[in-house]
Protein backbone atom coordinates (compact mmCIF):
# COMPACT_ATOMS: atom_id res chain seq x y z
CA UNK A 1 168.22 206.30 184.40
CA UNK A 2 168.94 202.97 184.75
CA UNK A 3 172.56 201.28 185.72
CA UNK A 4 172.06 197.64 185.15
CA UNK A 5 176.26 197.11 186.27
CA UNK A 6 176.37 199.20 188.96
CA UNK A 7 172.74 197.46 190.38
CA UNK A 8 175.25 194.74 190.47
CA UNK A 9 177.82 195.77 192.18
CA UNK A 10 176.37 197.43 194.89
CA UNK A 11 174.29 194.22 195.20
CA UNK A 12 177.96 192.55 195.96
CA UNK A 13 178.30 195.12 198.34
CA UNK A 14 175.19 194.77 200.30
CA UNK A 15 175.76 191.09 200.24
CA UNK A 16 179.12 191.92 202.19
CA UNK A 17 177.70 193.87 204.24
CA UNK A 18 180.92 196.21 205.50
CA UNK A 19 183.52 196.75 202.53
CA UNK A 20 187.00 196.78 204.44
CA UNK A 21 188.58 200.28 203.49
CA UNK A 22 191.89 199.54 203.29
CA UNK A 23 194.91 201.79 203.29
CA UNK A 24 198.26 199.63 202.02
CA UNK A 25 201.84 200.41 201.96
CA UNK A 26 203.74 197.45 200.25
CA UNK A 27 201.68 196.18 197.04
CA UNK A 28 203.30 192.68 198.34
CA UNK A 29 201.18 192.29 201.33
CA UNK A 30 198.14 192.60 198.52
CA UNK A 31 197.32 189.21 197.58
CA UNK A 32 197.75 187.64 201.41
CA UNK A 33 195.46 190.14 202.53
CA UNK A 34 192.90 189.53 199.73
CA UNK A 35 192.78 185.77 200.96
CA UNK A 36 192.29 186.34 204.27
CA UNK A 37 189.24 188.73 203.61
CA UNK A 38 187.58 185.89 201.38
CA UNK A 39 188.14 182.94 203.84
CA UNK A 40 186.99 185.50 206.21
CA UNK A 41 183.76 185.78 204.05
CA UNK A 42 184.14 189.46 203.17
CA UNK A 43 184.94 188.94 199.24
CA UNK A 44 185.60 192.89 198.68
CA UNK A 45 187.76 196.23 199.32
CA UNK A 46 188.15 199.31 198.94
CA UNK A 47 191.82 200.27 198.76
CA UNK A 48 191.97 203.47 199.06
CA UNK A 49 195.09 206.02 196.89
CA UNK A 50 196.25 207.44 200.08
CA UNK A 51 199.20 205.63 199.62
CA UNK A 52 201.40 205.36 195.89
CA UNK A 53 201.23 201.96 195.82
CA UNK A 54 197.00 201.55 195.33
CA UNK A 55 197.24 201.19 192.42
CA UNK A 56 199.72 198.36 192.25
CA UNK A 57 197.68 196.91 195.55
CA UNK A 58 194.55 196.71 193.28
CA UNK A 59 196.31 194.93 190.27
CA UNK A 60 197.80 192.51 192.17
CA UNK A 61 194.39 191.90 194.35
CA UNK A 62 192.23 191.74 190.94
CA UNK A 63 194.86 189.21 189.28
CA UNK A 64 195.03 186.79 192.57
CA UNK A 65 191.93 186.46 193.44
CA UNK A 66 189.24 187.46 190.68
CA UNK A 67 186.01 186.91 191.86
CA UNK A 68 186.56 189.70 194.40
CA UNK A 69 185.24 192.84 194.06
CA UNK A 70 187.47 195.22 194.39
CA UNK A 71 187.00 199.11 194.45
CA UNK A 72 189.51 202.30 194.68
CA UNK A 73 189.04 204.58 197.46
CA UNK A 74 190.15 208.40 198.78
CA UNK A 75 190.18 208.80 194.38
CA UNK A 76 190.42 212.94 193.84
CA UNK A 77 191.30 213.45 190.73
CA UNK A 78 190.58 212.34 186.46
CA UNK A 79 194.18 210.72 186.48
CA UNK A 80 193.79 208.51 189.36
CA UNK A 81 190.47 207.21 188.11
CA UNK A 82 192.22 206.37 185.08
CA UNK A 83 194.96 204.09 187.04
CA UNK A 84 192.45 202.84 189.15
CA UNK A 85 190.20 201.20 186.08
CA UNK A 86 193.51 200.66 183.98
CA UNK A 87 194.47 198.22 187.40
CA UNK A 88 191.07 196.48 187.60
CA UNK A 89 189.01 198.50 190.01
CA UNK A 90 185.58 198.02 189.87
CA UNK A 91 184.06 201.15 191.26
CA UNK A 92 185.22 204.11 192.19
CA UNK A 93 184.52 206.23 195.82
CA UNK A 94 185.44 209.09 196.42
CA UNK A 95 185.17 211.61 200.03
CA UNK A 96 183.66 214.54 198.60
CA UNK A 97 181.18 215.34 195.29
CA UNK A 98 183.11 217.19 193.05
CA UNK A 99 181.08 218.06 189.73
CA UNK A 100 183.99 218.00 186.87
CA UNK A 101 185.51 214.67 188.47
CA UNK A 102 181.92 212.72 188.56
CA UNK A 103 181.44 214.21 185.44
CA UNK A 104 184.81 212.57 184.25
CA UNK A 105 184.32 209.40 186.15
CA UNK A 106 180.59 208.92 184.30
CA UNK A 107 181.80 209.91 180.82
CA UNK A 108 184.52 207.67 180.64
CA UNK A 109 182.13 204.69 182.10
CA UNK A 110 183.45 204.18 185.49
CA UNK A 111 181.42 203.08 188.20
CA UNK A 112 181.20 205.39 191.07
CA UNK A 113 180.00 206.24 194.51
CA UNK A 114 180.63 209.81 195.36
CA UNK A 115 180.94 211.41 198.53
CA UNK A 116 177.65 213.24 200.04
CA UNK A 117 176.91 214.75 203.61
CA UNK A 118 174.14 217.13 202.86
CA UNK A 119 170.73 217.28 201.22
CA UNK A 120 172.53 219.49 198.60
CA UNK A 121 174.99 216.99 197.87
CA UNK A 122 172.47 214.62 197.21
CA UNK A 123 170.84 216.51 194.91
CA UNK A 124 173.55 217.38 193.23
CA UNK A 125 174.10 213.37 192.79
CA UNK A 126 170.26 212.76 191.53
CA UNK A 127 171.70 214.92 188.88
CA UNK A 128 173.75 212.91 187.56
CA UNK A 129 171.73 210.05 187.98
CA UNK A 130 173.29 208.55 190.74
CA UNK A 131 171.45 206.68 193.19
CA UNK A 132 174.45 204.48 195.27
CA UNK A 133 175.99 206.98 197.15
CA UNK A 134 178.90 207.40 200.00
CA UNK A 135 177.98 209.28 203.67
CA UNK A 136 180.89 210.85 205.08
CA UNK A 137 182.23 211.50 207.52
CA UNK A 138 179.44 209.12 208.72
CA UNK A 139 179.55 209.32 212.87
CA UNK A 140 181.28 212.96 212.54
CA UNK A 141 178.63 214.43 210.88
CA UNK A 142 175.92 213.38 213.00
CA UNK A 143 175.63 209.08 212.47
CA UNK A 144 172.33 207.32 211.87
CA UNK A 145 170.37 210.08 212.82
CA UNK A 146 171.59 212.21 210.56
CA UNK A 147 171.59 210.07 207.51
CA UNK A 148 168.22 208.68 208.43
CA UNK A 149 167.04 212.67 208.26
CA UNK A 150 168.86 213.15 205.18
CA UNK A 151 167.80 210.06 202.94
CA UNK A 152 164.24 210.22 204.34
CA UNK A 153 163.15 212.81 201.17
CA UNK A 154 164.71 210.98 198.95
CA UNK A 155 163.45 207.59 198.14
CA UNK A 156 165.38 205.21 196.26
CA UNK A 157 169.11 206.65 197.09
CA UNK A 158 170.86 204.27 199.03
CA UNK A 159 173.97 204.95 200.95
CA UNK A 160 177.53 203.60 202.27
CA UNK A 161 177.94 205.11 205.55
CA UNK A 162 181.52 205.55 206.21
CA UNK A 163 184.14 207.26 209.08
CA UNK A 164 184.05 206.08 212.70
CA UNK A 165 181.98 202.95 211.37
CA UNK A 166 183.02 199.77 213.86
CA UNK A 167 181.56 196.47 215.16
CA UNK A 168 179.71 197.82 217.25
CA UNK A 169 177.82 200.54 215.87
CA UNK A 170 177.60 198.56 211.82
CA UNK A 171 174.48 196.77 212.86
CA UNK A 172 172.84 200.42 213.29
CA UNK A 173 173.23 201.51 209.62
CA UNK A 174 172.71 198.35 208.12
CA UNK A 175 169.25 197.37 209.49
CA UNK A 176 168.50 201.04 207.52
CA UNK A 177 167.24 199.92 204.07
CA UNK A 178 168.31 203.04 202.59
CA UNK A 179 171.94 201.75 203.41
CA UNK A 180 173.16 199.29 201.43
CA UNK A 181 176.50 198.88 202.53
CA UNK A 182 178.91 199.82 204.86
CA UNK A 183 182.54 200.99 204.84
CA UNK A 184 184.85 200.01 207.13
CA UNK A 185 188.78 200.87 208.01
CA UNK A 186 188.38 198.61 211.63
CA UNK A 187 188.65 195.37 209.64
CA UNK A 188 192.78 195.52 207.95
CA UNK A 189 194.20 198.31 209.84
CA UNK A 190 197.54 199.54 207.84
CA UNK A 191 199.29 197.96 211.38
CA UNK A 192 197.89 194.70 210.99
CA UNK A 193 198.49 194.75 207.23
CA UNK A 194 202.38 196.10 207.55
CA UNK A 195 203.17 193.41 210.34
CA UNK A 196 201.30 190.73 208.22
CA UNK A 197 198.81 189.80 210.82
CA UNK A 198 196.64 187.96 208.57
CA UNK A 199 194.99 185.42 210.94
CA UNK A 200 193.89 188.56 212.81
CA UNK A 201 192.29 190.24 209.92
CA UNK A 202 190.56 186.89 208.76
CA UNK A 203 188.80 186.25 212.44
CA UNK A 204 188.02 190.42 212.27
CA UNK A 205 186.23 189.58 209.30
CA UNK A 206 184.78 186.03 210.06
CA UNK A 207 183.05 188.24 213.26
CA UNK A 208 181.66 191.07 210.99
CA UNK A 209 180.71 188.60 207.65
CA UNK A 210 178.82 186.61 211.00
CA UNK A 211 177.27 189.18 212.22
CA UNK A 212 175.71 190.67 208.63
CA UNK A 213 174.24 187.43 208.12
CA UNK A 214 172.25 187.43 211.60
CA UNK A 215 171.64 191.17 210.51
CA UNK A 216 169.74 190.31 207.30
CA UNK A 217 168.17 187.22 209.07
CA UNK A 218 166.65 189.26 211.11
CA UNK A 219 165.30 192.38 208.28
CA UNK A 220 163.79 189.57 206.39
């Protein structure tokens, strides 16, 4: 099965390189911190609904700046998928695979990229069709050498490592071609973002949107 949309978006996502995983506490802060992750050449985010304001966060992010793509994260259950899409999110991630929330998620449309850590997880996900699909807790549960065991079987998944993911182990997962993206919380830390250090999280992301260029130079 085919999934012409979500071919796209995870194509924005692999063109990123690292999506910043971001945790928010004041919906305010939303639209500064959306500008300084596109002038710091990471267009995307995943905000995740760890916090009550995500939501909100995600609105606000969608309606500012509209050619990002923007993604809800940490989403557990049927009724915050439904605020999630209802605020503009275009995909949806979530930790774990749960069957009756994918099963949700893909009835009602939504784009999503389910949580896997095992070769039964991912089979569970070839299931359902799925072929984009989250690693976590990525460096926890063993880091490239695990997920390069895991996806070797199955050709054609592709995966968004994610959990203890930083500059200086990114470059690892992403020269994989069975990952696609990256997700990452060390680019707009909940600090950074509360004490509006914005200049900070641009150059954070200048660095990283730098380095996945010289990454893909070099794979092609």
């Amino acid at each position: 099965m085919t999934d012409d949309i979500m071919d796209r978006i995870a194509g924005k996502m692999e063109k990123c390189g690292v999506v910043p995983v971001i945790q928010i506490e004041d919906a305010e802060q939303a639209p500064y911190l959306a500008e300084a992750l596109t002038e710091g050449g990471l267009p995307c985010a995943e905000i995740t609904f760890r916090t009550p304001c995500a939501a909100d966060a995600i609105y606000k992010m969608t309606r500012a700046f509209p050619e990002m793509l923007i993604g809800a994260g940490t989403v557990l259950t049927s009724e915050q998928a439904d605020r999630a899409a209802d605020a503009g999110a275009s995909f949806i991630v979530s930790p774990g695979f749960n069957d009756r929330h994918v099963e949700y998620c893909l009835g009602r449309g939504y784009k999503m990229i389910p949580g896997t850590c095992t070769p039964g997880e991912i089979e569970k996900a070839l299931s359902f069709g799925l072929k984009y699909l989250k690693f976590f807790p990525a460096e926890a549960a063993g880091g490239i050498k695990m997920l390069s065991a895991a996806a070797a079987p199955y050709k054609g998944v592709r995966f968004m490592p994610t959990g203890g993911i930083n500059e200086d182990n990114m470059s690892a997962y992403l020269e994989k071609p069975f990952v696609f993206c990256c997700g990452g919380t060390f680019i707009a830390g909940s600090k950074d973002i509360s004490e509006r250090n914005f200049g900070k999280i641009k150059e954070t992301a200048l660095r990283v949107s730098q380095a996945v260029k010289q990454n893909t130079e070099k794979r092609e």
